[in-house]
N, C-alpha and C. Protein backbone atom coordinates (compact mmCIF):
# COMPACT_ATOMS: atom_id res chain seq x y z
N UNK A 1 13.44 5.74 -19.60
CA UNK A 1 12.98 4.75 -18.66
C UNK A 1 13.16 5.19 -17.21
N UNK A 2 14.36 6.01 -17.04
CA UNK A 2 14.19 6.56 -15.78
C UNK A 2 12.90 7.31 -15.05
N UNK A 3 12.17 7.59 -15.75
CA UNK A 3 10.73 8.14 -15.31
C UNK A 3 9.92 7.47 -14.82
N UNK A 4 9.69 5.78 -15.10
CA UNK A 4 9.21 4.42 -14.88
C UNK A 4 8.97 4.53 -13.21
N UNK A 5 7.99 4.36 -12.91
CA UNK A 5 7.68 4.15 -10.81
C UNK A 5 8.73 3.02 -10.50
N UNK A 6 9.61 2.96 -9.95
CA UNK A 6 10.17 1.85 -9.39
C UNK A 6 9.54 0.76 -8.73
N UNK A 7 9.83 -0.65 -8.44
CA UNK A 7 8.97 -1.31 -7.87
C UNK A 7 9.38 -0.93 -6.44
N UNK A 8 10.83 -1.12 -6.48
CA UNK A 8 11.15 -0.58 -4.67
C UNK A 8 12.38 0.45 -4.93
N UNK A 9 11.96 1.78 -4.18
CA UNK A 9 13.03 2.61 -4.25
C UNK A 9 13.72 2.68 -3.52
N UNK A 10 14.01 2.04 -2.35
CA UNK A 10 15.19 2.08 -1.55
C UNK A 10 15.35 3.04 -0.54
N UNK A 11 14.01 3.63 -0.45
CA UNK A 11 13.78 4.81 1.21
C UNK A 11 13.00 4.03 2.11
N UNK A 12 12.66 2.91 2.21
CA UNK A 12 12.16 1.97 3.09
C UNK A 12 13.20 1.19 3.81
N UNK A 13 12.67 1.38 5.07
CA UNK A 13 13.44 0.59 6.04
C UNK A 13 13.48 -0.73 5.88
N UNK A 14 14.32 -1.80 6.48
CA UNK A 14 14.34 -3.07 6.39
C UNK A 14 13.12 -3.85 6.96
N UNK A 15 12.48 -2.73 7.95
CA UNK A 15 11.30 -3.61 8.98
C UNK A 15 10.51 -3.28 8.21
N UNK A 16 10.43 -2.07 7.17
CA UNK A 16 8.86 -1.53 6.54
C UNK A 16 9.17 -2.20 5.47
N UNK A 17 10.28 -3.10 4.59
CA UNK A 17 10.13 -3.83 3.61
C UNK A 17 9.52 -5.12 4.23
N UNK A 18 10.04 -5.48 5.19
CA UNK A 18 9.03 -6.95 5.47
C UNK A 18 8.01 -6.78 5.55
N UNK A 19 7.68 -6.06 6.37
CA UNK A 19 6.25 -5.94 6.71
C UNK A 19 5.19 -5.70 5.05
N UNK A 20 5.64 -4.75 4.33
CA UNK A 20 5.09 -4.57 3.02
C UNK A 20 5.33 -6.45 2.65
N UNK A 21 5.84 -7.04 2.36
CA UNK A 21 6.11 -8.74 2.02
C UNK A 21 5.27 -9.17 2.86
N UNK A 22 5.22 -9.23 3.81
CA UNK A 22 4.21 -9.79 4.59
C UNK A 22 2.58 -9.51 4.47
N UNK A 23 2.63 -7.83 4.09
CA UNK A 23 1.04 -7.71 3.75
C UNK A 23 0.65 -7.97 2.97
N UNK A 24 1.45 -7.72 1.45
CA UNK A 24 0.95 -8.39 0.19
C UNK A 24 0.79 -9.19 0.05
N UNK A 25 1.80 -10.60 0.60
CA UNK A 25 1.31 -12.07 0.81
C UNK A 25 -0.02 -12.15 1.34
N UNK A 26 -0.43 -11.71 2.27
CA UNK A 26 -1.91 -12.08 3.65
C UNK A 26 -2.40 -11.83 2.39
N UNK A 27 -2.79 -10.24 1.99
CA UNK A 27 -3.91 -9.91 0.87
C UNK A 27 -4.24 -10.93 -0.46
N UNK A 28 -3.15 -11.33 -0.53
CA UNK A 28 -3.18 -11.90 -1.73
C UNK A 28 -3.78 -13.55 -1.76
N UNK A 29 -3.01 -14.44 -0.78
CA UNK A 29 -3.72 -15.56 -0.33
C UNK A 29 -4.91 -15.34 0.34
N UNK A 30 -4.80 -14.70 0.95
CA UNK A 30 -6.65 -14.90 1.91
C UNK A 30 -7.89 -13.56 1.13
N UNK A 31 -7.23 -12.81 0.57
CA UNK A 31 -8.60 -11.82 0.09
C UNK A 31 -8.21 -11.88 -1.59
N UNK A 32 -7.62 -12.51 -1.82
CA UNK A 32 -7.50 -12.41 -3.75
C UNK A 32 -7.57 -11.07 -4.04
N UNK A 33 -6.74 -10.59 -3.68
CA UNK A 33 -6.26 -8.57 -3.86
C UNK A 33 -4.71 -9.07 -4.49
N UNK A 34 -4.99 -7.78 -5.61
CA UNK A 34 -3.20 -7.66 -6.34
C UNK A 34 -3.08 -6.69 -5.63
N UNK A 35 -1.57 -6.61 -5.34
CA UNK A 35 -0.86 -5.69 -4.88
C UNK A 35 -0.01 -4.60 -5.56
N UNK A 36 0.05 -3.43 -4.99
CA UNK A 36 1.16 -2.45 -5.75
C UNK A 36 1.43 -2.13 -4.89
N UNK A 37 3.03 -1.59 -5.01
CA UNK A 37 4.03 -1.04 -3.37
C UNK A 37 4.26 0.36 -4.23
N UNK A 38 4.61 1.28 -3.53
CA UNK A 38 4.76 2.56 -3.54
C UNK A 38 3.88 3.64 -4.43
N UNK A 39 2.82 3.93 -4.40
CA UNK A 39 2.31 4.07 -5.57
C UNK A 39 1.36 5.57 -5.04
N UNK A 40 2.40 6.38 -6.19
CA UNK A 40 2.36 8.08 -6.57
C UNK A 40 0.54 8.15 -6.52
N UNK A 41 -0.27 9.29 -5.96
CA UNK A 41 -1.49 9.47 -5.47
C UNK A 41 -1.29 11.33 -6.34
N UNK A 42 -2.63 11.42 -6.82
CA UNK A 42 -2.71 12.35 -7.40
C UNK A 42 -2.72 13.78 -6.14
N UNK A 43 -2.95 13.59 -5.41
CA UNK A 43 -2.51 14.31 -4.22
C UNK A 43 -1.37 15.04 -3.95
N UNK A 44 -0.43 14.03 -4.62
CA UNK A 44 1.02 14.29 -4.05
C UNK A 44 1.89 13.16 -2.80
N UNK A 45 0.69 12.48 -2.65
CA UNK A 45 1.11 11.70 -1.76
C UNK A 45 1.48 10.24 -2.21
N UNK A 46 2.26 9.13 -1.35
CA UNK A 46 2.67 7.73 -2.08
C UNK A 46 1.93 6.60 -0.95
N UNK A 47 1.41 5.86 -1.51
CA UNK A 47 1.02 4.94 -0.96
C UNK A 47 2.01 3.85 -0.82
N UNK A 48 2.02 3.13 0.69
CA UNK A 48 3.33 2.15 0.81
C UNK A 48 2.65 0.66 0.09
N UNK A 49 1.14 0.48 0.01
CA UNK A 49 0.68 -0.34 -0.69
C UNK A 49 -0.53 -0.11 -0.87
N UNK A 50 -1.23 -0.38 -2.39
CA UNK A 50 -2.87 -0.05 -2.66
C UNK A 50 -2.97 -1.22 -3.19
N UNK A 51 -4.35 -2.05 -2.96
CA UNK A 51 -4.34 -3.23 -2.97
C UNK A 51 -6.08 -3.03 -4.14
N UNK A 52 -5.94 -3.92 -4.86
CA UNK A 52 -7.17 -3.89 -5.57
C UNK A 52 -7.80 -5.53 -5.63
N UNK A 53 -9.08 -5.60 -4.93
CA UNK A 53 -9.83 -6.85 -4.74
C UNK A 53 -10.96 -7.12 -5.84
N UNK A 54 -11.22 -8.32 -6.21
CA UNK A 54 -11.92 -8.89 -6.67
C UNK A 54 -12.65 -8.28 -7.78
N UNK A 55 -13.75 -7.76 -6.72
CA UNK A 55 -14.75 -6.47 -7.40
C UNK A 55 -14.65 -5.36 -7.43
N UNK A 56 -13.13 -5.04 -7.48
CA UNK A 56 -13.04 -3.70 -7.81
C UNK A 56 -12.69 -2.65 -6.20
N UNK A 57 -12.50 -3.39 -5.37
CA UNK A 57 -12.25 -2.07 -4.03
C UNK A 57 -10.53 -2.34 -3.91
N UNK A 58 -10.66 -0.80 -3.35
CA UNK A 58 -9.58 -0.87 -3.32
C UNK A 58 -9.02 -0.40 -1.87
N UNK A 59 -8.21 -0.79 -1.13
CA UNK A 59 -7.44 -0.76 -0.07
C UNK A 59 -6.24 0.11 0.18
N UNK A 60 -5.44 0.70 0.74
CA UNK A 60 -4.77 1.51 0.93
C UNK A 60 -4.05 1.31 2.45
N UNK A 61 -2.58 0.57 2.12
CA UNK A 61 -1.89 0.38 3.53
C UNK A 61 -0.82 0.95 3.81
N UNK A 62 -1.19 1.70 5.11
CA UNK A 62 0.40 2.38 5.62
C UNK A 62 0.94 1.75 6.24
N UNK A 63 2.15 1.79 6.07
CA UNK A 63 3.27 0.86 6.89
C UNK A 63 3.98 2.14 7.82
N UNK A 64 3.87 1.63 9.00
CA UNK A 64 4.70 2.18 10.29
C UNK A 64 5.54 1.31 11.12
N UNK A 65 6.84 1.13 10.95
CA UNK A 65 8.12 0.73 11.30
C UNK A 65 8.41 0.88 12.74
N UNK A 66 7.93 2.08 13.54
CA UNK A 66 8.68 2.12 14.77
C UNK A 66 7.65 3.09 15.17
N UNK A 67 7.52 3.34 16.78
CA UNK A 67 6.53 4.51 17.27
C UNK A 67 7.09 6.17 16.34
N UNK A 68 8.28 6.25 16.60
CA UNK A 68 8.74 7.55 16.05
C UNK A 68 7.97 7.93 14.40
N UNK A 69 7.91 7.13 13.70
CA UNK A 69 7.57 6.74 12.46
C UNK A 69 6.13 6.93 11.81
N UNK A 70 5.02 6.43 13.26
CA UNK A 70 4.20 7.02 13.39
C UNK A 70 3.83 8.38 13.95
N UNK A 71 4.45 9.13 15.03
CA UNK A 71 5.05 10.01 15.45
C UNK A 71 4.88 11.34 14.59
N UNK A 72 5.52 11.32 13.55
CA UNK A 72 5.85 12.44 13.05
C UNK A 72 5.22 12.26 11.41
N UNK A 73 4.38 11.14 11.29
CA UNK A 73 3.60 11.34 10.10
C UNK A 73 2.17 11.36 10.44
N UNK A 74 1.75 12.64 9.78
CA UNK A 74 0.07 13.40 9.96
C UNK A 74 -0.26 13.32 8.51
N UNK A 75 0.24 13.01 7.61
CA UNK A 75 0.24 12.56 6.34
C UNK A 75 -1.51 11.78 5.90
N UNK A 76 -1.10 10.79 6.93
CA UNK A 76 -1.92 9.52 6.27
C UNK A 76 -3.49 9.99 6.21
N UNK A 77 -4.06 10.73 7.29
CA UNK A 77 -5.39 11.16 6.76
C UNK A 77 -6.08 11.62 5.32
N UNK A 78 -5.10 12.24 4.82
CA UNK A 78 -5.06 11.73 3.20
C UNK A 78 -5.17 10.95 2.31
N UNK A 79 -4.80 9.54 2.79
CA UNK A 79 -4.56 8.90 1.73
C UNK A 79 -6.31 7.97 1.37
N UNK A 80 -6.86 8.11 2.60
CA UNK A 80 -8.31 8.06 2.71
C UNK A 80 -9.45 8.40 1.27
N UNK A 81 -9.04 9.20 1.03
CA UNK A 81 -9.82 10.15 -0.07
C UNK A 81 -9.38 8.99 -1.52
N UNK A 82 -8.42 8.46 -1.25
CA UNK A 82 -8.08 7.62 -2.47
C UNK A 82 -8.28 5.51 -2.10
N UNK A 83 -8.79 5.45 -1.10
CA UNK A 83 -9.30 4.31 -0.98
C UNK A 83 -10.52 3.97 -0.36
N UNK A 84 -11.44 2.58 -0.19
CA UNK A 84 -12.45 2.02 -0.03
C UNK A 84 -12.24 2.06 1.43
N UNK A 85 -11.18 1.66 1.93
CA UNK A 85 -10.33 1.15 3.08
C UNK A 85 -9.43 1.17 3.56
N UNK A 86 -9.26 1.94 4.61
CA UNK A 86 -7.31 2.09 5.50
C UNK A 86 -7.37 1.76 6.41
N UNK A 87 -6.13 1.15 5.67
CA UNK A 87 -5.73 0.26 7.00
C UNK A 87 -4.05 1.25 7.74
N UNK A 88 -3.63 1.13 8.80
CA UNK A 88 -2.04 0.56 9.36
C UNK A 88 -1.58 -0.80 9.16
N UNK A 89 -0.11 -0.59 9.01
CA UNK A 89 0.21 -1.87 9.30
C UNK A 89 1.49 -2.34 9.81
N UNK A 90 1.47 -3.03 10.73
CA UNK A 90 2.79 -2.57 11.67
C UNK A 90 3.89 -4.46 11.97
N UNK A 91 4.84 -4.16 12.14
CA UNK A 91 5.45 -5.46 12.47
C UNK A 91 4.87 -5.74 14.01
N UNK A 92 4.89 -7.23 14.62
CA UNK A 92 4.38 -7.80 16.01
C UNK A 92 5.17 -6.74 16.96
N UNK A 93 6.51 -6.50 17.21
CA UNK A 93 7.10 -5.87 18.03
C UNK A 93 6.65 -4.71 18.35
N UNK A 94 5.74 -3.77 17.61
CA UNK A 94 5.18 -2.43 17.57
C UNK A 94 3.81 -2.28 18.51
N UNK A 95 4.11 -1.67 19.19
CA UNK A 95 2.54 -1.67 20.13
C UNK A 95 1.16 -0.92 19.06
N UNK A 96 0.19 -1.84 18.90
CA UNK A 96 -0.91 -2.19 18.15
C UNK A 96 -1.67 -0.44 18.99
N UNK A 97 -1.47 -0.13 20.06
CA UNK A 97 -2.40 0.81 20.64
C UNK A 97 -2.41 2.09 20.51
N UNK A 98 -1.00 2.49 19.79
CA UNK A 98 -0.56 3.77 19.41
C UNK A 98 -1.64 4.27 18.23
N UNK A 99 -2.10 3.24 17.56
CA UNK A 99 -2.93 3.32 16.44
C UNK A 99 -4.21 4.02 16.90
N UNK A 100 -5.24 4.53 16.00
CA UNK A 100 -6.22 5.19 15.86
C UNK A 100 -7.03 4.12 15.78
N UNK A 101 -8.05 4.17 16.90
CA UNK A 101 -8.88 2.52 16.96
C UNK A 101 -10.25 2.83 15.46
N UNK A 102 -9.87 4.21 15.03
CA UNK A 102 -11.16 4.15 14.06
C UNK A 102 -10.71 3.83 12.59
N UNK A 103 -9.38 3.58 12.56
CA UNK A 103 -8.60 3.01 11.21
C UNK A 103 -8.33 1.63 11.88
N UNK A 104 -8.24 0.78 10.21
CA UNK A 104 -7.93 -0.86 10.08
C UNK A 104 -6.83 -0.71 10.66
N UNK A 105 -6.52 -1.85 11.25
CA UNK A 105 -4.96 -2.56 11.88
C UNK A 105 -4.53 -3.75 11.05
N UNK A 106 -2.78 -3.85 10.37
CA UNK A 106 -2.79 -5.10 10.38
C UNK A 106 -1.16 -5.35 10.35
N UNK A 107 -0.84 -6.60 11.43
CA UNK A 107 0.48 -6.98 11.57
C UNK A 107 0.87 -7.99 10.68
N UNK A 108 2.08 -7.66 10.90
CA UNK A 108 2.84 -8.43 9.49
C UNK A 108 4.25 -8.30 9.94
N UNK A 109 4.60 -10.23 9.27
CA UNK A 109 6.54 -9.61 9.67
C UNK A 109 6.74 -10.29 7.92
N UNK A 110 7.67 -10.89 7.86
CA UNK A 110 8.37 -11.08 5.94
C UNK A 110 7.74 -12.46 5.80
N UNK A 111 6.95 -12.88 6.43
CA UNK A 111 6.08 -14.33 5.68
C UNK A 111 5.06 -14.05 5.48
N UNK A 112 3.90 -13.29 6.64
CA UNK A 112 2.50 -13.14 6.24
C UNK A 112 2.02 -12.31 7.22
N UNK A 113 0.49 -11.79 7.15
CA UNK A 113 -0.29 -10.84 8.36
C UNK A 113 -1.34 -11.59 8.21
N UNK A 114 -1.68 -10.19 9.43
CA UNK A 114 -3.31 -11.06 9.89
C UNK A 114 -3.90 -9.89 9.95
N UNK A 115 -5.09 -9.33 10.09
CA UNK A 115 -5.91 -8.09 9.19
C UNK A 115 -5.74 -8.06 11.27
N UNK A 116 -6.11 -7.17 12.30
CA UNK A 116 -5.99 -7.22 13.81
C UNK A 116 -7.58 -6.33 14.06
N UNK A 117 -8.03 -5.21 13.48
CA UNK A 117 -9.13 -4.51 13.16
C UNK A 117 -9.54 -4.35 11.72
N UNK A 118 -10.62 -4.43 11.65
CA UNK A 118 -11.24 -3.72 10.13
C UNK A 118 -11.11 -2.57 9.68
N UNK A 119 -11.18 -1.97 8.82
CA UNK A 119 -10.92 -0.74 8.45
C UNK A 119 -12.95 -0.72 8.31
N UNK A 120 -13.06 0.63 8.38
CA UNK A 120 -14.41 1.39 8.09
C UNK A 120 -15.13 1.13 6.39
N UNK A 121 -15.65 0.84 6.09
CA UNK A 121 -16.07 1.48 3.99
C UNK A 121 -16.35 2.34 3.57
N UNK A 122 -15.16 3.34 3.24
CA UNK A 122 -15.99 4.31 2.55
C UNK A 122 -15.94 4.27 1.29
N UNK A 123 -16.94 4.12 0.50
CA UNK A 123 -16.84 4.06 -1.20
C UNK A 123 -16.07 5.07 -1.97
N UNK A 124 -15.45 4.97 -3.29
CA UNK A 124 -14.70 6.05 -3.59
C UNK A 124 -15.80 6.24 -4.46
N UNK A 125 -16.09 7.45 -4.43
CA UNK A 125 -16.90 8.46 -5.69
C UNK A 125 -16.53 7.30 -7.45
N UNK A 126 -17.46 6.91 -8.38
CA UNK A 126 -17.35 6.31 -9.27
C UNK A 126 -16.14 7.47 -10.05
N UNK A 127 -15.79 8.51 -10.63
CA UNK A 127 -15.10 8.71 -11.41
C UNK A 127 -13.39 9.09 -10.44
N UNK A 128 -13.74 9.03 -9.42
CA UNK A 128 -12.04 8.58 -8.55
C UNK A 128 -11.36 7.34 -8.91
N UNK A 129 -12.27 6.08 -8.79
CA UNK A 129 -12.08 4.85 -8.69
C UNK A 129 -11.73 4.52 -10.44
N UNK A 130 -12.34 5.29 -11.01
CA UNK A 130 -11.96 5.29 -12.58
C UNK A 130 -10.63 5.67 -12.41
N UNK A 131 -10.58 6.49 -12.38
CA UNK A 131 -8.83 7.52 -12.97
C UNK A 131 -7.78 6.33 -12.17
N UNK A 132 -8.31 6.32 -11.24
CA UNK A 132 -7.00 5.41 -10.27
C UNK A 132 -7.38 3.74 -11.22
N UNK A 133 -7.82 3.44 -11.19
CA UNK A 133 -7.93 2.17 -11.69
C UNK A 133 -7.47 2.30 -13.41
N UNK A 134 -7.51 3.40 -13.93
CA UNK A 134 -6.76 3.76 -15.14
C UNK A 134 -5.21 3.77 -14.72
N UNK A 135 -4.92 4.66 -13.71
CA UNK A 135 -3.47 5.12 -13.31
C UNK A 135 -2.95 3.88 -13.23
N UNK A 136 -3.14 3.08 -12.73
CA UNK A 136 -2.94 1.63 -11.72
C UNK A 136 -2.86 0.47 -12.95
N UNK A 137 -3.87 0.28 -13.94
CA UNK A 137 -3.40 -0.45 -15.32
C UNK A 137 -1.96 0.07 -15.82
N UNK A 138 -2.05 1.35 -16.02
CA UNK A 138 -0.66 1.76 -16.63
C UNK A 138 0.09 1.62 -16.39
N UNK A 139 0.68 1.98 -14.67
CA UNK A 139 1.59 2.06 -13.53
C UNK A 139 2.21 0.30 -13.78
N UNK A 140 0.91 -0.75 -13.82
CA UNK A 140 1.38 -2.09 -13.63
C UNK A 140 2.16 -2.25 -15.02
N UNK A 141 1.59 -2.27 -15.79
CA UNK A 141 2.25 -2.15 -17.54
C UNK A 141 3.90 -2.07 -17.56
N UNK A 142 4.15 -0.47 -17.01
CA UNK A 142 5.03 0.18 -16.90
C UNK A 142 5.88 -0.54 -16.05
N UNK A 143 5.23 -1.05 -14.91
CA UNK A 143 6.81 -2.02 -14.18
C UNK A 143 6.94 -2.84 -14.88
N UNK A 144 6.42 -3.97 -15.39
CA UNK A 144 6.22 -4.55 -15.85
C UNK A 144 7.43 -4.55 -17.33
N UNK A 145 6.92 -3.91 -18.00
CA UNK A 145 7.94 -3.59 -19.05
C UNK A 145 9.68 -3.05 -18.44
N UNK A 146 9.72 -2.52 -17.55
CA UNK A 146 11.10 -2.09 -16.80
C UNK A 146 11.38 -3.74 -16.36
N UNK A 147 11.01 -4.49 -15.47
CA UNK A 147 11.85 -5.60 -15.77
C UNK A 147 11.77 -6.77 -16.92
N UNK A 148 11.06 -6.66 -17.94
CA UNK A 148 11.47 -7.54 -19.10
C UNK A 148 12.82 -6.46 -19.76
N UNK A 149 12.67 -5.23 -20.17
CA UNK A 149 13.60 -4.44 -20.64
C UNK A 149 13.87 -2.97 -19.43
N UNK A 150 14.93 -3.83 -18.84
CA UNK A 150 15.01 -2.99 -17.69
C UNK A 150 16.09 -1.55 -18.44
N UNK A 151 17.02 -1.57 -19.68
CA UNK A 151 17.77 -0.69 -19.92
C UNK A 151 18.13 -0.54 -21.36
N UNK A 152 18.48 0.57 -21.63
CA UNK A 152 18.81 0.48 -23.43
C UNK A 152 19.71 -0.23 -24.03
N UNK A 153 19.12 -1.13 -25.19
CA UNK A 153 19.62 -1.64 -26.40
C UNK A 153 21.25 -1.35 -26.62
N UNK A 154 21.97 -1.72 -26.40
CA UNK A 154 23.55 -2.00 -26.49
C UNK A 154 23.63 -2.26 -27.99
């Protein structure tokens, strides 16, 4: 079971856990998107949240905690290739302008967000959106089963 994706692993800051609480709430009440937090990208890379809507698109949000944070991650142009839509997403205290005005914006503190820019559409190729939407059934399964039977049989 140790192999299982964790739901939260505990390398997130206290401001990038709210803010993740805060985005999944917005998505979830106002765009009927399920949420997943940390979630392994065939890349190599982790998404801080990939959000899957209605009909099938899927979203992709980075969370940035502090200017430094953004700073020193060149990462995220990547994570593009694996969603419909990217967004940032930052707590109110964070200046909104540091951001790339051609990626989505959206603030969030531990109750809820508000989307601040749109993200662009780019469609994912039909057999991307397969594999990940395969990965992503399983992945949910798999937490899923870790907290009904989080440890071995005593």
């Amino acid at each position: 079971m140790a192999d299982l994706p964790p739901i939260v692993d505990l390398r997130q800051s206290a401001t990038a856990l709210r803010v993740q609480r805060g985005v999944m709430r917005m998505l979830r009440e106002r765009h009927d998107m399920a949420c997943y937090a940390e979630v392994p990208l065939a890349n190599g890379r982790r998404a801080d949240v990939l959000a899957v809507g209605p009909k099938g698109e899927i979203w992709i949000i980075e969370i940035k905690s502090s200017l430094i944070d953004f700073q020193v991650d060149r990462k995220w142009p990547e994570y593009r290739e694996f969603s419909d839509r990217f967004f940032f997403a930052k707590p109110p205290e964070l200046d909104g302008e540091i951001f790339p005005e051609t990626e989505g914006l959206i603030v969030a503190d531990g109750h809820d967000g508000a989307i601040l820019r749109d993200s662009p559409d780019t469609p994912l190729a039909p057999a991307r959106r397969k594999a990940l939407m395969l990965k992503l059934a399983r992945m949910g399964a798999d937490r899923i089963h870790t907290l009904i039977d989080p440890g071995p049989i005593a």
